[in-house]
C-alpha atoms as a PDB file:
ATOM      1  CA  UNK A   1     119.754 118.536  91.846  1.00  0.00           C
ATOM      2  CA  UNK A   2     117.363 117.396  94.515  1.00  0.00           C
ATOM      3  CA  UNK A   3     113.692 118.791  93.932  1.00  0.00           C
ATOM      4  CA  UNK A   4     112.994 121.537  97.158  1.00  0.00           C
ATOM      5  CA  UNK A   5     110.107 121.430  98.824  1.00  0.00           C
ATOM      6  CA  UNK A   6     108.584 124.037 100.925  1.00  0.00           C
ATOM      7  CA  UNK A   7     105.977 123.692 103.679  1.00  0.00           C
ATOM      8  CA  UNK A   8     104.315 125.905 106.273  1.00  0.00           C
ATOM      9  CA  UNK A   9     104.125 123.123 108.180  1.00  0.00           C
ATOM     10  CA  UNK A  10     102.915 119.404 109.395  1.00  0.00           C
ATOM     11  CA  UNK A  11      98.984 119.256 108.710  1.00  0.00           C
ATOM     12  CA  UNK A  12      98.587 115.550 110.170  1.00  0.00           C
ATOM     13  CA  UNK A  13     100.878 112.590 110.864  1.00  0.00           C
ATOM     14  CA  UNK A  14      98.951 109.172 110.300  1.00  0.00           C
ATOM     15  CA  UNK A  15     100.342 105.486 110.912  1.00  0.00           C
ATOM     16  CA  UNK A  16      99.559 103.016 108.796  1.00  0.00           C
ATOM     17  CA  UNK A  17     100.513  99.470 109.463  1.00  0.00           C
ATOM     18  CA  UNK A  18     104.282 100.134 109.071  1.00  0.00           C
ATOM     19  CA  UNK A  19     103.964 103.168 106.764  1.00  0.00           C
ATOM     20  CA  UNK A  20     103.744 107.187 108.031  1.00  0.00           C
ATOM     21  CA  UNK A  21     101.916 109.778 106.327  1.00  0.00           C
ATOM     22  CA  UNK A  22     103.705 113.078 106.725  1.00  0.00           C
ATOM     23  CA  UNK A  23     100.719 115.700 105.294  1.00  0.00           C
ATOM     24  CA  UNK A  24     102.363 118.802 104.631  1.00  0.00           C
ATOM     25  CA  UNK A  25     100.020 122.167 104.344  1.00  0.00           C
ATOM     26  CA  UNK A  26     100.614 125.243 102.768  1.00  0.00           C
ATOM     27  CA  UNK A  27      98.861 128.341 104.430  1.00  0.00           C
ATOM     28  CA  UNK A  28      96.355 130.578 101.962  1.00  0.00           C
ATOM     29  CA  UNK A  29      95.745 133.595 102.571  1.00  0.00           C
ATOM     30  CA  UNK A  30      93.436 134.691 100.262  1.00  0.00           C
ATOM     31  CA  UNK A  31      90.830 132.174 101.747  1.00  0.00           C
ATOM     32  CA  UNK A  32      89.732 132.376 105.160  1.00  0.00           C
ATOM     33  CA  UNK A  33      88.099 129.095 107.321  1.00  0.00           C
ATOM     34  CA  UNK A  34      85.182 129.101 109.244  1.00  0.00           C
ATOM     35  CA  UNK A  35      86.956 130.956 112.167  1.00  0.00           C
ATOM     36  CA  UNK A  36      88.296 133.680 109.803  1.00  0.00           C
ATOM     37  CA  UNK A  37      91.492 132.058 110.355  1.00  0.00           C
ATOM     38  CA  UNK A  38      93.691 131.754 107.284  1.00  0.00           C
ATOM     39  CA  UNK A  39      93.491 128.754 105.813  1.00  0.00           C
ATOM     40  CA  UNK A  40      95.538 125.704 105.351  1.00  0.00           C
ATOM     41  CA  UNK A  41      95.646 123.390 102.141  1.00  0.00           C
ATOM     42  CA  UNK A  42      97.542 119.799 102.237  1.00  0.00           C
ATOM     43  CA  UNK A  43      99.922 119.863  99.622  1.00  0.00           C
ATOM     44  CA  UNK A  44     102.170 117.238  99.572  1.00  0.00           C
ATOM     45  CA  UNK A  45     102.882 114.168 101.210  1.00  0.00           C
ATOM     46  CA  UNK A  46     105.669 111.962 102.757  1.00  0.00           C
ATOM     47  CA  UNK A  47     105.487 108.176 102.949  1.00  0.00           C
ATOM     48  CA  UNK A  48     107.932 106.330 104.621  1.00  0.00           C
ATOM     49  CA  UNK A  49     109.094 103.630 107.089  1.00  0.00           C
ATOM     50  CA  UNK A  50     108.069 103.723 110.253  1.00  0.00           C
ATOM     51  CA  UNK A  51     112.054 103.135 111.386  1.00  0.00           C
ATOM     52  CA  UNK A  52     112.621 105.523 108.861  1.00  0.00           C
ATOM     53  CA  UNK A  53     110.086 107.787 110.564  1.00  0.00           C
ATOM     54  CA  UNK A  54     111.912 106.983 114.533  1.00  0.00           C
ATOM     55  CA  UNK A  55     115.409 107.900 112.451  1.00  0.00           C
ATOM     56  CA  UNK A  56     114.380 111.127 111.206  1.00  0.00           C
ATOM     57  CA  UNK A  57     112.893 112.170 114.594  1.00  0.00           C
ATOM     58  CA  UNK A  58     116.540 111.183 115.982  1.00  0.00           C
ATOM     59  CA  UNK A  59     117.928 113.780 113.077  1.00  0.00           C
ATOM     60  CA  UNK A  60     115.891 116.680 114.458  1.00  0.00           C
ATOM     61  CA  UNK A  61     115.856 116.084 118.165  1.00  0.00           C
ATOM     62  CA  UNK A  62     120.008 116.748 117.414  1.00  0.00           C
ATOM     63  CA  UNK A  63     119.637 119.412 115.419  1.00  0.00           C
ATOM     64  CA  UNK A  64     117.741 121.149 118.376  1.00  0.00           C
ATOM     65  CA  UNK A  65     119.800 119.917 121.131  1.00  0.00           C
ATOM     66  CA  UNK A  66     122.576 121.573 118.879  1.00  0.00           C
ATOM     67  CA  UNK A  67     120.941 124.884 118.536  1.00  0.00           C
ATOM     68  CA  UNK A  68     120.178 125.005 121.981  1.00  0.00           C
ATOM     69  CA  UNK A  69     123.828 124.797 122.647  1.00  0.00           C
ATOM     70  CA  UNK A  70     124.625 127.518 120.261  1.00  0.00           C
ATOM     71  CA  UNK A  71     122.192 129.807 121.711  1.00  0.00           C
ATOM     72  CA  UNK A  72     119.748 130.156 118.541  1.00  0.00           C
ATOM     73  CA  UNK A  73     116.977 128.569 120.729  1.00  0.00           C
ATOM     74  CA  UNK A  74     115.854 128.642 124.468  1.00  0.00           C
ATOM     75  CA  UNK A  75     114.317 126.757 127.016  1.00  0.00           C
ATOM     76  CA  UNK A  76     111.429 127.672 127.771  1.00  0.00           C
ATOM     77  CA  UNK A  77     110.899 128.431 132.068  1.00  0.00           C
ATOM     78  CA  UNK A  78     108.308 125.168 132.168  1.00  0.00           C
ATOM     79  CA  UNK A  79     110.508 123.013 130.265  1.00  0.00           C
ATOM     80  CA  UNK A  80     113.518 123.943 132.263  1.00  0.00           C
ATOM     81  CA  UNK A  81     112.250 122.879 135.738  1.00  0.00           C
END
């Protein structure tokens, strides 16, 4: 079975050469940051091909031109003039 990973979300994206650095974060809420906003912790990374990188974005920008077509997402007004 493939390990699961789960993120809050994308900390940072850096390029390396021909490498990408995908820095996921993890919020924590029992610590707050300077701005007594909760804070974020990086806790895993993905390293792959840049081409790989360009493929993958190819994957999602499908997946949302899909669910836009379904009706599970909408435009918003700026984006649809």
């Amino acid at each position: 079975m493939p390990k699961e990973i789960f993120s809050d979300g994308i900390h940072a994206i850096h390029v390396t050469g021909n490498l990408v650095r995908i820095d996921l974060m993890s919020v924590q809420p029992q610590r707050k940051n300077e701005a007594g906003e909760l804070a974020v912790e990086v806790q895993n990374r993905i390293i792959m091909p840049l081409e790989s990188f360009l493929a993958s974005m190819k994957i999602q920008e499908n997946l949302i031109h899909e669910l836009l077509e379904k009706g599970v997402l909408k435009r918003e007004e700026a984006e649809a003039k």
